[in-house]
N, C-alpha and C. Protein backbone atom coordinates (compact mmCIF):
# COMPACT_ATOMS: atom_id res chain seq x y z
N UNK A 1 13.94 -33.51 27.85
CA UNK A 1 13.83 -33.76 26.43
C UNK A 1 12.45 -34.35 26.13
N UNK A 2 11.25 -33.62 24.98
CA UNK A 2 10.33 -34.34 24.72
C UNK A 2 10.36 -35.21 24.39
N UNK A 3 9.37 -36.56 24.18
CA UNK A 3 9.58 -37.72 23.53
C UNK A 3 8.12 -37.71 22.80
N UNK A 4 8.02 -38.57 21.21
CA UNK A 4 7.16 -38.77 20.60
C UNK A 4 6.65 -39.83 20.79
N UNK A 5 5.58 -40.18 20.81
CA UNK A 5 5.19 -41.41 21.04
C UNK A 5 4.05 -41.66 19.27
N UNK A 6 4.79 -42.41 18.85
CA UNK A 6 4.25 -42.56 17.79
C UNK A 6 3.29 -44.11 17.95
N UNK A 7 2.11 -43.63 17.34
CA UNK A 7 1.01 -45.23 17.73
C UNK A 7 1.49 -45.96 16.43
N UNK A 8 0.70 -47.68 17.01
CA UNK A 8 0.61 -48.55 15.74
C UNK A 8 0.50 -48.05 14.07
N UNK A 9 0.99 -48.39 13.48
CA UNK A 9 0.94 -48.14 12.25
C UNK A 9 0.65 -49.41 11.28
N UNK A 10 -0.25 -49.95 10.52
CA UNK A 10 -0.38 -51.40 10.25
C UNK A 10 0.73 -51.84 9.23
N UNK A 11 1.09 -50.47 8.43
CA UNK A 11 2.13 -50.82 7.63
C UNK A 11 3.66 -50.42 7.81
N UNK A 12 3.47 -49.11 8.12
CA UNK A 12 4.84 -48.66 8.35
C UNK A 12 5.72 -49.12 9.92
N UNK A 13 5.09 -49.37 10.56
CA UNK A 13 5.33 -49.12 12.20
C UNK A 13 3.94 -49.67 13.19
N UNK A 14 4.46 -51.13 12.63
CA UNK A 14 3.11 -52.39 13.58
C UNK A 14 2.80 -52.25 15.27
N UNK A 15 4.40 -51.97 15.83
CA UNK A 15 4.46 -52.02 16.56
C UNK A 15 4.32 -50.42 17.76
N UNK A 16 4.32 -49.71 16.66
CA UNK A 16 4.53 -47.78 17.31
C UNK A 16 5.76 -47.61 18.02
N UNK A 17 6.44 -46.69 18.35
CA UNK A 17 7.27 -46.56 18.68
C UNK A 17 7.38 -44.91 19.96
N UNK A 18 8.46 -44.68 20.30
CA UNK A 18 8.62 -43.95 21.49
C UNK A 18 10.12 -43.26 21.17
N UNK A 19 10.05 -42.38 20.75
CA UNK A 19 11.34 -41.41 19.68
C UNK A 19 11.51 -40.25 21.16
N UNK A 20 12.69 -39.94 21.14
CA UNK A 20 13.37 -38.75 22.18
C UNK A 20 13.49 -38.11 21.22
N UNK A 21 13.11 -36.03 21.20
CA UNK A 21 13.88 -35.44 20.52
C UNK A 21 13.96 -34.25 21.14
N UNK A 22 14.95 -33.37 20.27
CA UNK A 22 15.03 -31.99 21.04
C UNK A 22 13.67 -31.08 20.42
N UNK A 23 13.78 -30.25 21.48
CA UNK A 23 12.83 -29.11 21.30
C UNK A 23 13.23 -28.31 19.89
N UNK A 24 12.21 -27.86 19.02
CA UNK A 24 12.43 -27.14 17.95
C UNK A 24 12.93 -28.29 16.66
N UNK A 25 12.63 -29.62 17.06
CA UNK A 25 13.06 -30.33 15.60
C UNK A 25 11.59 -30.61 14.82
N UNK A 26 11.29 -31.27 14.04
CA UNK A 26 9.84 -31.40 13.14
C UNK A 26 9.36 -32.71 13.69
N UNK A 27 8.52 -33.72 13.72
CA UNK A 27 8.03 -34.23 13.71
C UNK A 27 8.19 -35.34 12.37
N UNK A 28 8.69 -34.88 11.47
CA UNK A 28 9.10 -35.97 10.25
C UNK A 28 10.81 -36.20 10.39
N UNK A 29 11.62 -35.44 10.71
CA UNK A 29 12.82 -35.06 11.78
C UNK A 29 12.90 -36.10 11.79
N UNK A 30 12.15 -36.09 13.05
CA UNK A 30 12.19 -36.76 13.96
C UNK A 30 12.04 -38.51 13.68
N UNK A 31 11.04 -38.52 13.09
CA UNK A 31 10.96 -40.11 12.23
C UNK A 31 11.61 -40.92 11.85
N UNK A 32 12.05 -40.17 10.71
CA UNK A 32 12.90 -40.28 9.60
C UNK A 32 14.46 -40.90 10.55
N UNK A 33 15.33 -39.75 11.52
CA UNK A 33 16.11 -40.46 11.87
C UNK A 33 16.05 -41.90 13.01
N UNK A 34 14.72 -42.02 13.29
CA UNK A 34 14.04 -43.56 13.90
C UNK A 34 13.74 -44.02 13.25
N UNK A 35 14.18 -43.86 11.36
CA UNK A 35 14.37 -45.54 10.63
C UNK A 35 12.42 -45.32 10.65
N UNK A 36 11.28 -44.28 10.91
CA UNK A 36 10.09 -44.58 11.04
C UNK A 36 10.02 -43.86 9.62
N UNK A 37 9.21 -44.90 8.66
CA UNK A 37 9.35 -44.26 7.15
C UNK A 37 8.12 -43.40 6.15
N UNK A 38 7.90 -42.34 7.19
CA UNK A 38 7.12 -41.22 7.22
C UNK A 38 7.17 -40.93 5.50
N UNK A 39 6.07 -41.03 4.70
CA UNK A 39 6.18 -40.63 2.96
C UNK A 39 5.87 -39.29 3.13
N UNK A 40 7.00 -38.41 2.31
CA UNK A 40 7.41 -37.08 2.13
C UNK A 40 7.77 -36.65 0.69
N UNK A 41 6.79 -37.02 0.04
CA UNK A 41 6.48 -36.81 -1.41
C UNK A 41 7.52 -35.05 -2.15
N UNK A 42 7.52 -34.25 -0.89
CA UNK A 42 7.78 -33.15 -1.69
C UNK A 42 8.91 -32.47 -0.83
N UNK A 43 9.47 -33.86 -0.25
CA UNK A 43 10.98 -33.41 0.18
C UNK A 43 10.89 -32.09 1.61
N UNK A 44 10.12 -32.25 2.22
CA UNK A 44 9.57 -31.36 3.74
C UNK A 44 9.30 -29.60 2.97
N UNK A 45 8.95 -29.48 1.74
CA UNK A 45 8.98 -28.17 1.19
C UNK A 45 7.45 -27.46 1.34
N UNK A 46 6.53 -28.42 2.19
CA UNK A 46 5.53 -28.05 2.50
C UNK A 46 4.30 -27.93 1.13
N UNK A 47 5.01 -28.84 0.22
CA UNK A 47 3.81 -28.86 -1.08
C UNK A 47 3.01 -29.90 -1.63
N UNK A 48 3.11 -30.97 -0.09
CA UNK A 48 2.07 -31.73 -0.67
C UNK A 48 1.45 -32.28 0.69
N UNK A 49 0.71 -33.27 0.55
CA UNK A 49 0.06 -33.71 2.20
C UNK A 49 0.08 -34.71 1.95
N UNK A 50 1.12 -35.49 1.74
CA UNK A 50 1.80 -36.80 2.60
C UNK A 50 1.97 -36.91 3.32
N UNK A 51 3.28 -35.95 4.34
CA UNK A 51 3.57 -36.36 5.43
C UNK A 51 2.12 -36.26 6.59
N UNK A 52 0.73 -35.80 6.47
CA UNK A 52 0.19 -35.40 7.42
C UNK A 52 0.10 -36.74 8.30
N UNK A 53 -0.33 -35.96 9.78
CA UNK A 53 -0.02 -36.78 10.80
C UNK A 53 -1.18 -36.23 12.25
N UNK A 54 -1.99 -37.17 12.65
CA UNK A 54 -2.79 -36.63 13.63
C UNK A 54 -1.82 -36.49 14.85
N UNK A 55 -2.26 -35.39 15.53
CA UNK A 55 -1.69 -35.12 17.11
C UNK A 55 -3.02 -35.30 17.96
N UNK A 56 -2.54 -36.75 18.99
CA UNK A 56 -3.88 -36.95 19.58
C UNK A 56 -3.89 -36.92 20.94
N UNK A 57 -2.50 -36.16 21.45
CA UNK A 57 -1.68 -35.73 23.19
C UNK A 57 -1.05 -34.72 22.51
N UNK A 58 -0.76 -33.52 23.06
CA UNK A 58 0.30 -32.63 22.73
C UNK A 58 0.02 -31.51 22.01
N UNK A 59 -1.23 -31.65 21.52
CA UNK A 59 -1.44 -30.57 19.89
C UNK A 59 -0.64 -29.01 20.33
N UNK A 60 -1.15 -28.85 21.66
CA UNK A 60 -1.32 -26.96 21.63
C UNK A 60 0.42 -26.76 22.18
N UNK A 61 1.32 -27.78 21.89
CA UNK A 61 3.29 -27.55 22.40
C UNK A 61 3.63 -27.49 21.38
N UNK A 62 3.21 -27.78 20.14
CA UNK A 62 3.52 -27.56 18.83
C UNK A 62 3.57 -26.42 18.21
N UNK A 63 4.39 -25.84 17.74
CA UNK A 63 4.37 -24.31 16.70
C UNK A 63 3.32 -24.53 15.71
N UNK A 64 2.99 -23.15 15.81
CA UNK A 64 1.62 -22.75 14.89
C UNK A 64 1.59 -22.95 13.81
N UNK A 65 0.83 -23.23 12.19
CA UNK A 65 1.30 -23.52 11.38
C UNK A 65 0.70 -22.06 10.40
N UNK A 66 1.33 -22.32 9.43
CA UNK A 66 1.03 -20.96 8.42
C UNK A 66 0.04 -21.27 7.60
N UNK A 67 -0.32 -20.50 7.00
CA UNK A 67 -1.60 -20.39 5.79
C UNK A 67 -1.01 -21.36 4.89
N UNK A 68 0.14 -21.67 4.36
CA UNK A 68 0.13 -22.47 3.46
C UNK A 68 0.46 -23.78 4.25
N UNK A 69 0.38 -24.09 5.34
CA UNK A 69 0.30 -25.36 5.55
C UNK A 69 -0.80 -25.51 5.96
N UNK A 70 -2.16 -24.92 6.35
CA UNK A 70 -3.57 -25.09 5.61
C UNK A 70 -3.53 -25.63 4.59
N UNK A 71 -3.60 -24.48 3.44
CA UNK A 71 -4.19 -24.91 2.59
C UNK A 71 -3.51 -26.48 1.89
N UNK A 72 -2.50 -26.46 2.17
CA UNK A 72 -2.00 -27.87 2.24
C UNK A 72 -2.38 -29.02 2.41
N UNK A 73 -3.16 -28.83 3.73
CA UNK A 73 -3.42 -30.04 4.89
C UNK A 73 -5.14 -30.25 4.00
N UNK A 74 -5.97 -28.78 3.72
CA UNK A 74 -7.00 -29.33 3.00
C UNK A 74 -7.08 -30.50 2.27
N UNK A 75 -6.10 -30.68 1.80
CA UNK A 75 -5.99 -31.99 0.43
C UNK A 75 -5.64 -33.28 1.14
N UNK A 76 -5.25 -33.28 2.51
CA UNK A 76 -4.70 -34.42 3.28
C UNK A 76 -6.04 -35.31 3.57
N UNK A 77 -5.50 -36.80 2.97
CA UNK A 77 -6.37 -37.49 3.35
C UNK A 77 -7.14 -37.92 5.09
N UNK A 78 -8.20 -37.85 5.47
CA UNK A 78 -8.67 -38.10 6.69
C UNK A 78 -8.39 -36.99 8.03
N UNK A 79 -8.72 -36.03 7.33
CA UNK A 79 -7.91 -34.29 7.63
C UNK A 79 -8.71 -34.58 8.93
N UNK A 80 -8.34 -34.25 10.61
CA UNK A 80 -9.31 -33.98 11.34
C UNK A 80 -8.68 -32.30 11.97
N UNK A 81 -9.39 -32.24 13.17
CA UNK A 81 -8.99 -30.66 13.67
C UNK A 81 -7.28 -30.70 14.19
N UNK A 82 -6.81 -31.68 14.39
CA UNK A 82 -5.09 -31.62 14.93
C UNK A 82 -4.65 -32.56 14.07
N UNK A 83 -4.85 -32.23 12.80
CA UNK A 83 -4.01 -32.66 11.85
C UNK A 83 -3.07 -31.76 11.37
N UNK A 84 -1.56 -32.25 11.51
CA UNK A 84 -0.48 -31.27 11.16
C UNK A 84 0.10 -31.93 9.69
N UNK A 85 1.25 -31.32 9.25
CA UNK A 85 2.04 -31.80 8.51
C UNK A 85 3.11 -32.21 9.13
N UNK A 86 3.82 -33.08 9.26
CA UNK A 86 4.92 -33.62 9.95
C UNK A 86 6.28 -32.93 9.32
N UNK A 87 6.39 -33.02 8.27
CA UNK A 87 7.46 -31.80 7.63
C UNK A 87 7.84 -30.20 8.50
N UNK A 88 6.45 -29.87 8.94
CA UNK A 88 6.37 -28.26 9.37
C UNK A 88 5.78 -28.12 10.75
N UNK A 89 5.40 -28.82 11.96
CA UNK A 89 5.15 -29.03 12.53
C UNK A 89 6.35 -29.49 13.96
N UNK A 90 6.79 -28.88 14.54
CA UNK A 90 8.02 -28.10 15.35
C UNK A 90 7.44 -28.90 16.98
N UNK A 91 7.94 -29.98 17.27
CA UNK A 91 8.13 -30.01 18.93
C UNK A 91 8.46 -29.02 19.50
N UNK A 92 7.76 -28.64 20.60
CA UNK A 92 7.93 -27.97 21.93
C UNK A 92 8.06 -28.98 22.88
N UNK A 93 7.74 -28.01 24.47
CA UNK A 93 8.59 -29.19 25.37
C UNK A 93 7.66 -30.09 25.96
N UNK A 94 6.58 -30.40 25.60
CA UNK A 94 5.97 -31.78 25.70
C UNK A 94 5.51 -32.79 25.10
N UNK A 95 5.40 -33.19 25.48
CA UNK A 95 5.56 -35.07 25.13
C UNK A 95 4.00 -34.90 24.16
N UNK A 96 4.56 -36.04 22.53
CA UNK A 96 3.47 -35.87 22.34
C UNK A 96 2.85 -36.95 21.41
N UNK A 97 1.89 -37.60 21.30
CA UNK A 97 1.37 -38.33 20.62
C UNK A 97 0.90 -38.49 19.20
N UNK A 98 1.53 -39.52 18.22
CA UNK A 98 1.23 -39.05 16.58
C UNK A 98 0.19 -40.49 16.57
N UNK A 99 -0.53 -40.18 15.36
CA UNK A 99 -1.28 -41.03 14.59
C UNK A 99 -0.60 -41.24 13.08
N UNK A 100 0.14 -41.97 12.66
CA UNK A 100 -0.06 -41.89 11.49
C UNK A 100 -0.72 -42.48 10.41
N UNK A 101 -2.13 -41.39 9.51
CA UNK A 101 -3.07 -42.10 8.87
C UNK A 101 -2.72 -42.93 8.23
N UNK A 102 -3.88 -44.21 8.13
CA UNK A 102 -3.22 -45.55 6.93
C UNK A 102 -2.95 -45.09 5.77
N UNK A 103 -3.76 -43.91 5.10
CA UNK A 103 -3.26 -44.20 3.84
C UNK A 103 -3.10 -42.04 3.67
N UNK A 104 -2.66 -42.01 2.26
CA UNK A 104 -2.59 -40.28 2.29
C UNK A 104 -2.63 -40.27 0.98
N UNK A 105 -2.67 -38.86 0.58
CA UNK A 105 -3.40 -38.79 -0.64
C UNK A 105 -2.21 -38.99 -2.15
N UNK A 106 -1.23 -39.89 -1.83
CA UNK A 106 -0.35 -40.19 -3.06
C UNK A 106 -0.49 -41.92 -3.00
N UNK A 107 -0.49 -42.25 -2.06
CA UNK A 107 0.18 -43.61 -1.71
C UNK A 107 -0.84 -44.57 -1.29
N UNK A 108 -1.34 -45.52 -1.59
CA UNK A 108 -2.36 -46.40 -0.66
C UNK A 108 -2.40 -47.58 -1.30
N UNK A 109 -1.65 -48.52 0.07
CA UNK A 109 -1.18 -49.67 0.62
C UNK A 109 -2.21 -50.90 -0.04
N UNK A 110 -1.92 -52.12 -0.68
CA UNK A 110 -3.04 -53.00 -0.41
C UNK A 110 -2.46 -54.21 -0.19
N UNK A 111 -3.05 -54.68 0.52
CA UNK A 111 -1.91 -56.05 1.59
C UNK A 111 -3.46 -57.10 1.97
């Protein structure tokens, strides 16, 4: 069974966490039922770039993503080259490492 290893998060998830899941679930899935409170502005329908999420171990076990989750991810704040959407973005069978950015392009934190 893969496991996620999700890093520090300053707001959502201080501490990061280490999620088991099956092969073929999402990456926001996956979160979401670890209580990890991934913002999903458009309900996983792939129409906005909230959920995005860096992959910084693992990128190439992940399912491919489609043209519209491009042009999607364009609008995602702090976009780098293995930036996915966590909504659309499919575990395979290795283990893999998330970033999730501080802030995204609906929501930003001030503490």
């Amino acid at each position: 069974m893969p496991k996620i290893f999700f890093l520090p998060h300053k707001f959502i998830l201080p501490k990061g966490a280490i999620c088991e899941c099956k092969k073929g679930e999402t990456i926001l899935n996956v979160a979401l039922l670890n209580n990890i409170k991934i913002e999903h502005a458009c309900e996983k329908s792939c129409a906005c770039s909230t959920c995005h999420c860096i992959i910084r171990k693992g990128f190439l076990s992940l399912s491919g993503w489609s043209e519209q989750e491009e042009d999607v991810l364009d609008k995602a704040w702090g976009l780098e080259s293995t930036s996915r959407l966590s909504c659309q973005a499919i575990v395979g069978d290795i283990d893999i490492e998330v970033e999730i950015p501080l802030y995204n392009t609906n929501h930003i934190t001030e503490n």
